[in-house]
Protein backbone atom coordinates (compact mmCIF):
# COMPACT_ATOMS: atom_id res chain seq x y z
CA UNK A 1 138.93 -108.18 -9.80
CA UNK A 2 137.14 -107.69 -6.62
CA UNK A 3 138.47 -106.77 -3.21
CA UNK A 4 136.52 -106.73 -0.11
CA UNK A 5 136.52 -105.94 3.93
CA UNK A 6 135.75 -108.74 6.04
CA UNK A 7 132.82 -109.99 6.08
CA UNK A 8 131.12 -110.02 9.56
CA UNK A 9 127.77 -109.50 11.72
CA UNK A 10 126.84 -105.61 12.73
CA UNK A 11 123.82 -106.71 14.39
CA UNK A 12 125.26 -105.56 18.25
CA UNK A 13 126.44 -102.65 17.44
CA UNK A 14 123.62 -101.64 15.16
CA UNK A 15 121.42 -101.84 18.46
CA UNK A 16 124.12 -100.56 20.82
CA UNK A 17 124.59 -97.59 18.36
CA UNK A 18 120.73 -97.07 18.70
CA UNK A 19 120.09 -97.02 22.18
CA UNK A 20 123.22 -95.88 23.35
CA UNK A 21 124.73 -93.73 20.41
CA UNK A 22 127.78 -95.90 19.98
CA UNK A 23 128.67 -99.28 18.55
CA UNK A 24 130.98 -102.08 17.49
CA UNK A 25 133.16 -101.28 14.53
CA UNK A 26 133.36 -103.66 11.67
CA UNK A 27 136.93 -104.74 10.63
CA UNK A 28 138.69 -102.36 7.83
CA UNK A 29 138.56 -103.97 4.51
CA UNK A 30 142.40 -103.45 2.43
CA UNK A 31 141.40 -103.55 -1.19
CA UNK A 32 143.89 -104.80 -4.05
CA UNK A 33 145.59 -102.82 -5.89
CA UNK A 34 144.52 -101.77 -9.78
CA UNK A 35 146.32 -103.80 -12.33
CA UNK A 36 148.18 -100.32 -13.44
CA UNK A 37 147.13 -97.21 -14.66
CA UNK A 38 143.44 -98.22 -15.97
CA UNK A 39 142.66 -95.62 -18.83
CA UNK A 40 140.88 -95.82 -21.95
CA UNK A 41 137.93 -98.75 -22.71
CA UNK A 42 133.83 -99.13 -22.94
CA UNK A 43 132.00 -100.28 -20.31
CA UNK A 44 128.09 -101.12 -20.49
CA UNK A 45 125.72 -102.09 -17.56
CA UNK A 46 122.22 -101.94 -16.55
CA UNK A 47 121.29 -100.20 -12.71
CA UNK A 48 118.08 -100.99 -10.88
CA UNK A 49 117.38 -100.67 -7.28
CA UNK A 50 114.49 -101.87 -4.67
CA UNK A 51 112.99 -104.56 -6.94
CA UNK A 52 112.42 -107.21 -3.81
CA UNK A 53 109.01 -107.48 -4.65
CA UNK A 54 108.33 -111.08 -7.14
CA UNK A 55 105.41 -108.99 -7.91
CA UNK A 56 104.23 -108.95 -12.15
CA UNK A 57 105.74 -105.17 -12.66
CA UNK A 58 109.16 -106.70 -11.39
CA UNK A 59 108.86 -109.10 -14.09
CA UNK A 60 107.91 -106.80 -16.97
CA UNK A 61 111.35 -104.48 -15.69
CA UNK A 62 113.39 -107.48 -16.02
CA UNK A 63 111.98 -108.70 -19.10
CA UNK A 64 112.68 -105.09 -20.68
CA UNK A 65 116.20 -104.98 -19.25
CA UNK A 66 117.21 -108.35 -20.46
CA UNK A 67 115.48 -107.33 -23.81
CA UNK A 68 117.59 -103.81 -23.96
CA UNK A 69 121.06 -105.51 -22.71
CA UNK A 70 120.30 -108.33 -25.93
CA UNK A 71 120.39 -104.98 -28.08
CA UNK A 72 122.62 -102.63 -26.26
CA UNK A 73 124.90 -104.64 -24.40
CA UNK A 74 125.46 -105.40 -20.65
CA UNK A 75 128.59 -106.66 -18.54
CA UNK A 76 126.79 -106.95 -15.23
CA UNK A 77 123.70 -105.02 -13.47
CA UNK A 78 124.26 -102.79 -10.63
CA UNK A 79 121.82 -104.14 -7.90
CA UNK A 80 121.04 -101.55 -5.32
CA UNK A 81 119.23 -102.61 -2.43
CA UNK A 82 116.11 -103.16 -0.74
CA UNK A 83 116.42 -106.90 -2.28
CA UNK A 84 113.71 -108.43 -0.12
CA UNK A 85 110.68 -106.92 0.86
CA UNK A 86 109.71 -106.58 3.58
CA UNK A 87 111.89 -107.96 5.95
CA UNK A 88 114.97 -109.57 4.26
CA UNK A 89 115.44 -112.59 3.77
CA UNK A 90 115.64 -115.28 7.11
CA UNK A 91 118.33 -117.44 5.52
CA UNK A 92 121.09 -118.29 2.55
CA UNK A 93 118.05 -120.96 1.56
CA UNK A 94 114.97 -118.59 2.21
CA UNK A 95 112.61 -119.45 -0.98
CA UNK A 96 112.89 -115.54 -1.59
CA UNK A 97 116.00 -116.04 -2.86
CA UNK A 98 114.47 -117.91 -6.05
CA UNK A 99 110.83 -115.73 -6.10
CA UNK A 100 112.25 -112.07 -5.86
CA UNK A 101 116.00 -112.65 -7.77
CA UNK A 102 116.19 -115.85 -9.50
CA UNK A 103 113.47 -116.24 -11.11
CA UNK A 104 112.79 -112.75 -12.64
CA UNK A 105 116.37 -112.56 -13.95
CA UNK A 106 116.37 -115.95 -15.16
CA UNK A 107 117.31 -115.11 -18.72
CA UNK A 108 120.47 -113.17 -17.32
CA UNK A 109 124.03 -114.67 -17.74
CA UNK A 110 125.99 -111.72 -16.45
CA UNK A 111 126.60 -110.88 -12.79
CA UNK A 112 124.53 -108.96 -10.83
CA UNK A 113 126.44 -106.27 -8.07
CA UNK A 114 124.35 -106.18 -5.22
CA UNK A 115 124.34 -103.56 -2.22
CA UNK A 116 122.24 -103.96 1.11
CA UNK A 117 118.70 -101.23 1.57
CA UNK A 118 117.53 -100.87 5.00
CA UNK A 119 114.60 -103.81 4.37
CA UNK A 120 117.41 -106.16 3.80
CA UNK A 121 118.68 -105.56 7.67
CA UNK A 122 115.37 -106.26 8.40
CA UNK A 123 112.37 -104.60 10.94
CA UNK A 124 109.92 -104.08 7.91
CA UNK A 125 112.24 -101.54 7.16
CA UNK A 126 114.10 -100.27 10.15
CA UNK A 127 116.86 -102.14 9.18
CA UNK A 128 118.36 -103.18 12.61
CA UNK A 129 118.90 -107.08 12.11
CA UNK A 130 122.70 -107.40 10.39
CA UNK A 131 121.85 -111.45 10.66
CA UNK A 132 119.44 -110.93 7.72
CA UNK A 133 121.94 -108.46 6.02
CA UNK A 134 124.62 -111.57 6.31
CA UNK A 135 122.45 -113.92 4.99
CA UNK A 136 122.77 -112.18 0.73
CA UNK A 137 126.71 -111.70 1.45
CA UNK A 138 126.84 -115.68 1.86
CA UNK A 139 124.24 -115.92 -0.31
CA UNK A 140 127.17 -115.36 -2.86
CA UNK A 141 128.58 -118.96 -2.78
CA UNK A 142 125.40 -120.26 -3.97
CA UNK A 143 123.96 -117.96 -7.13
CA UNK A 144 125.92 -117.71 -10.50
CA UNK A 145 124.71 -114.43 -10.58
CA UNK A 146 124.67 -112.75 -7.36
CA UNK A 147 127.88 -110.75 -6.01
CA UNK A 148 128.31 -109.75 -2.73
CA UNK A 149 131.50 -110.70 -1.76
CA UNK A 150 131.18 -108.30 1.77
CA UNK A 151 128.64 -105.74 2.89
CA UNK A 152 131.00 -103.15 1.16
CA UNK A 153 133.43 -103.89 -1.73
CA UNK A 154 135.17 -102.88 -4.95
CA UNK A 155 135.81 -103.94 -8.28
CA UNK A 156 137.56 -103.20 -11.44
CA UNK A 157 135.78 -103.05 -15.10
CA UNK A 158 138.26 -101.57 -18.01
CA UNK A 159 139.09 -98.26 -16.60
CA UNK A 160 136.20 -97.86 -14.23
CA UNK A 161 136.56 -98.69 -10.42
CA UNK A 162 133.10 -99.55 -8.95
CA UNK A 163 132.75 -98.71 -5.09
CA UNK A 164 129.54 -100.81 -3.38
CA UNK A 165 128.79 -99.29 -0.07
CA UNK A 166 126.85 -100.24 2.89
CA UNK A 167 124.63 -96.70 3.28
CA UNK A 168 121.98 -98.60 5.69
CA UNK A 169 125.30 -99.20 7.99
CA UNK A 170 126.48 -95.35 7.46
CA UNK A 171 122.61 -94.22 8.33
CA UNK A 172 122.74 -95.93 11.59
CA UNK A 173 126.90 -95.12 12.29
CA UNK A 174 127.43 -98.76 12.48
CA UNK A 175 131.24 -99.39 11.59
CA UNK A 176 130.88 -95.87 9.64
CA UNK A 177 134.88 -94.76 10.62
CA UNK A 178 135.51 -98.45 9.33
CA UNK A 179 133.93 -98.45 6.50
CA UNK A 180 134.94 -94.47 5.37
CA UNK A 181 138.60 -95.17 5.81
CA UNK A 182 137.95 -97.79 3.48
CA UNK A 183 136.61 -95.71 0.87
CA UNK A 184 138.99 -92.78 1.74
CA UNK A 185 141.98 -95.34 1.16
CA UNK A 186 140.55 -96.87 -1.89
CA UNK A 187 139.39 -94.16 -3.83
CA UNK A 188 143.38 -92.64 -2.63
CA UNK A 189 144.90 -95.66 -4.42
CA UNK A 190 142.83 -95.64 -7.91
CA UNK A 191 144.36 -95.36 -10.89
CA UNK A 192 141.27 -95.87 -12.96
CA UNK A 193 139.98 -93.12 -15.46
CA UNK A 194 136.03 -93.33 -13.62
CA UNK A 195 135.40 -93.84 -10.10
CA UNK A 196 131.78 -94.73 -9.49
CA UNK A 197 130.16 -95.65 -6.44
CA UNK A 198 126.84 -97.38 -6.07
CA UNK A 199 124.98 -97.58 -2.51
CA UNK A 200 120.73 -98.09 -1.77
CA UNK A 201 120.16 -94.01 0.05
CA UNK A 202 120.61 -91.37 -2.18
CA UNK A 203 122.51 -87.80 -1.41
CA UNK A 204 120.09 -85.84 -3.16
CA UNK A 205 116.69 -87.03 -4.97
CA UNK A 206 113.32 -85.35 -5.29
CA UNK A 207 111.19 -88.58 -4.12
CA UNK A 208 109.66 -88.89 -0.94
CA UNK A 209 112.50 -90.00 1.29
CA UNK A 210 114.97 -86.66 -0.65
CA UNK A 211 117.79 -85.88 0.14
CA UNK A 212 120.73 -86.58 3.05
CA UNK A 213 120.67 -84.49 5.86
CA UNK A 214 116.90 -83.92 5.48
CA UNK A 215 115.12 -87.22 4.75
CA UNK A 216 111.58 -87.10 4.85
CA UNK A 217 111.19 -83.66 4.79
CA UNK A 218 112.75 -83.59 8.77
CA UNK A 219 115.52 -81.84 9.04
CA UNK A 220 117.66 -81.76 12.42
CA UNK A 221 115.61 -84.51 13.34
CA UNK A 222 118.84 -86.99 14.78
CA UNK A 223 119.39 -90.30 12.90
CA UNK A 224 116.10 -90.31 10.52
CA UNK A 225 117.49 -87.23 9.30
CA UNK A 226 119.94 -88.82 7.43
CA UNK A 227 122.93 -86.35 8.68
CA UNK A 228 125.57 -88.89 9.10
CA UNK A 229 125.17 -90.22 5.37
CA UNK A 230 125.57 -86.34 3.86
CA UNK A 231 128.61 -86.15 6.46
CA UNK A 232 129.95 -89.30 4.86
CA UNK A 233 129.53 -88.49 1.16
CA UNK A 234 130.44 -84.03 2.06
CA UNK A 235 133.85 -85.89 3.29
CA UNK A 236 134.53 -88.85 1.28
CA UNK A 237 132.24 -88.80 -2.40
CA UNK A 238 132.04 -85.29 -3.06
CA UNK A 239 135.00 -84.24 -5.27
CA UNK A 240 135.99 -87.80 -5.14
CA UNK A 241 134.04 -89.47 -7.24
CA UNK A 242 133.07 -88.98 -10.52
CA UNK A 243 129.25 -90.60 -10.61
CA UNK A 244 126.62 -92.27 -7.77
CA UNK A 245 124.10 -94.30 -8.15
CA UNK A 246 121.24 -94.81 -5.92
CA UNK A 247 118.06 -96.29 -5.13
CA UNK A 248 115.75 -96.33 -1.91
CA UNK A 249 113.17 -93.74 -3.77
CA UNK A 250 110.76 -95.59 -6.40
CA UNK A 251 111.48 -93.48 -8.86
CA UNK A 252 113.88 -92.44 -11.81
CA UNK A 253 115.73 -89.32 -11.89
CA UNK A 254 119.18 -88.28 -13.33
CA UNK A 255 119.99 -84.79 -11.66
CA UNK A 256 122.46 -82.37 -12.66
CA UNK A 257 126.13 -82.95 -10.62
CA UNK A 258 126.55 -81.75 -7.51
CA UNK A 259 129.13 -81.48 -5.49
CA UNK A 260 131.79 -82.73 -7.72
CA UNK A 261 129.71 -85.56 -8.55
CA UNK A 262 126.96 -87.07 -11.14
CA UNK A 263 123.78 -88.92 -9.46
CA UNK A 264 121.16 -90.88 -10.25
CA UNK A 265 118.02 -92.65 -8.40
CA UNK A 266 117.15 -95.86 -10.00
CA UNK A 267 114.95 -97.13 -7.39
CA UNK A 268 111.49 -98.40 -9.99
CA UNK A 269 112.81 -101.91 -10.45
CA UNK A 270 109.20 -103.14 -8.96
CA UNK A 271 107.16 -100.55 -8.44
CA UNK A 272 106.87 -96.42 -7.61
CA UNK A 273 106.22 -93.59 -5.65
CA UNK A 274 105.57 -90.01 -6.33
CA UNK A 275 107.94 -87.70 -6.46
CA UNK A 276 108.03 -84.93 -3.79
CA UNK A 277 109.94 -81.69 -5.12
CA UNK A 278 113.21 -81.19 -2.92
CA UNK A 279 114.57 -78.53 -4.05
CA UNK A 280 116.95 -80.34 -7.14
CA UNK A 281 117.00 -79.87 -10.66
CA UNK A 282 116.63 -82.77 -13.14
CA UNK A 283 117.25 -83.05 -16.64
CA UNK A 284 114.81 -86.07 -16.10
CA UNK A 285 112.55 -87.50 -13.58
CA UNK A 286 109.34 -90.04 -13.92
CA UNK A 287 107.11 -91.38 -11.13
CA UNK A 288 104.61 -93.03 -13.19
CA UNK A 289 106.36 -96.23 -14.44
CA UNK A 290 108.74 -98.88 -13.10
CA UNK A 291 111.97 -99.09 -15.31
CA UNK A 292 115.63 -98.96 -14.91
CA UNK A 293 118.86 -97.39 -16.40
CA UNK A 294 120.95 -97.96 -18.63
CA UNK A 295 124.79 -97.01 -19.17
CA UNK A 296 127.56 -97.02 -21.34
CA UNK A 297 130.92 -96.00 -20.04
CA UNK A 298 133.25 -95.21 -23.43
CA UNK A 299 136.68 -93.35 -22.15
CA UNK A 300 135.64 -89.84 -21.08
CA UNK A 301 131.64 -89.79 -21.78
CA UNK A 302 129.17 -91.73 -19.98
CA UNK A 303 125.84 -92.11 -21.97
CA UNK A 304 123.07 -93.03 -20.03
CA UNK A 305 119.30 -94.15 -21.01
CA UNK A 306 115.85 -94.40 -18.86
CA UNK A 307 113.77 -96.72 -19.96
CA UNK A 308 110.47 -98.09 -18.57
CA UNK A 309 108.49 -101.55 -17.91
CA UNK A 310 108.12 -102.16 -21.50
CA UNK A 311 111.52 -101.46 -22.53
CA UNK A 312 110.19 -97.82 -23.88
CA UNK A 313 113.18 -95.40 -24.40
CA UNK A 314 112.22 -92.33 -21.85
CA UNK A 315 115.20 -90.48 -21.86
CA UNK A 316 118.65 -90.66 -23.05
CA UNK A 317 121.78 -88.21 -23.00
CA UNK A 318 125.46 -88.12 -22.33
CA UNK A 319 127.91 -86.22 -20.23
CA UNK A 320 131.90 -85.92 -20.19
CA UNK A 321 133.37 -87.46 -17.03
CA UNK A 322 132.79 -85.02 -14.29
CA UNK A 323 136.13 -84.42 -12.79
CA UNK A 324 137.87 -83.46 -16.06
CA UNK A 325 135.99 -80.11 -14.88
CA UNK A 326 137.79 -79.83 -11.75
């Protein structure tokens, strides 16, 4: 089951709520309601973000995935964002399309759950041009694999609710009242044992862009700062949800829960960066190899596993579901 808001271009009020601190709200999205009280069950999925790239390394990390999902098992991949480098993609029949998703998850048959980073709205980066972020939600019809129904949405595995957000729209405050009521009234109506939501920024990380509220290292500095995506996860993750996962640094890390909340940055699908030191504690963290994560969600305990290009086993541990200690 999948529910969805709307689907609909931000692009004028992305630039109005640049230059002029305001912009045009996206419609509300209503979600359906869980098929009664979800509890109990075993979930398994892979999570990779910011593999856009075609390049050989994104290659080797999907080869390794598909080889660990043969062995382990996988439902679907979590997709999260930056899906294009650099700019997005221009159409639904850009040739991107095939050379950075397609083609190096060819031997997939499972869906893939894809978010929007801030290269897929375009700008090399600055992520102003909703057109481009329009083009993967219709994108949708055509792939077997690719699910996007909306440029935030939900859906229901066993007794875990997945939330997809838009963070590149909460970064710049486009449609962010929209799009938190949405969350606030969905995560409200759950019945389902996990609630787990999945975006491209992270709320905290020790890579180079760190964590929200002081990305880049600039705090106080308005917008690039990050301060409206900590105000929308203080308000509506924290306490809310149980796990979030989260690319936008190149790196892997699974840090200790905070706020209520268990995170991860899986953001090596194609390539890395170093880590920076921002102030969090890990029970693991690697800059030196592309890779991706791994997760199995059985009733209370999620088990999770970093592995790397060649399908090496980095890291692996599990943890009960984080608001049973609330």
């Amino acid at each position: 089951m999948t529910s969805r808001h709307p689907s609909q271009l931000h692009v004028l009020g992305l630039v109005a709520g640049v230059l002029a601190g305001s912009c045009v709200p996206a419609d509300p999205g209503g979600g359906d309601p869980d098929p009664g009280t979800l509890a109990g069950g075993r979930v398994r999925f892979a999570v990779l973000g910011d593999g856009g790239e075609g390049n050989d390394t994104q290659y080797l990390v999907g080869d390794a995935m598909h080889q660990v999902c043969e062995t382990r098992g996988c439902d679907f991949v979590l997709y999260l964002g930056d899906n294009f480098y650099e700019s997005g993609v221009a159409s639904v029949d850009d040739e991107q399309f095939q050379t950075k998703f397609e083609m190096p998850y060819a031997d997939f048959d499972v869906p893939f759950y894809v978010v929007l980073g801030n290269h897929d709205y375009g700008n090399g980066g600055l992520g102003l041009d909703a057109s481009r972020a329009q083009y993967q939600v219709e994108y949708t019809e055509v792939s077997d694999r690719w699910e996007m129904p909306s440029e935030y949405y939900t859906f229901v595995r066993e007794h875990v609710r997945f939330f997809a957000l838009d963070t590149n729209a909460i970064f710049w405050g486009a449609g962010l009242g929209e799009q938190q009521d949405w969350l606030d009234a969905e995560l409200e109506a759950s019945t389902a044992t996990w609630n787990v939501v999945f975006g491209h920024h992270p709320y905290i990380s020790n890579g180079s862009h760190g964590n929200a509220g002081s990305y880049e290292g600039l705090p106080f500095v308005p917008v690039a700062d990050g301060q409206s995506v900590k105000r929308f996860f203080d308000e509506s993750v924290c306490e809310r949800a149980d796990v979030y996962f989260s690319g936008h640094d190149h790196n892997r890390q699974w840090l200790p829960a905070t706020c209520g909340v268990q995170h991860f940055v899986s953001g090596a699908a194609a390539k890395t960066t170093a880590l920076e030191g921002r102030g969090n504690a890990t029970l693991f963290e690697d800059d030196t190899r592309a890779g991706f994560l791994w997760v199995e969600i059985d009733d209370d305990t999620l088990r999770g596993a970093f592995y790397d290009q060649d399908g090496t086993l980095d890291f692996e541990h599990a943890i009960a579901r984080p608001s049973l200690a609330r």
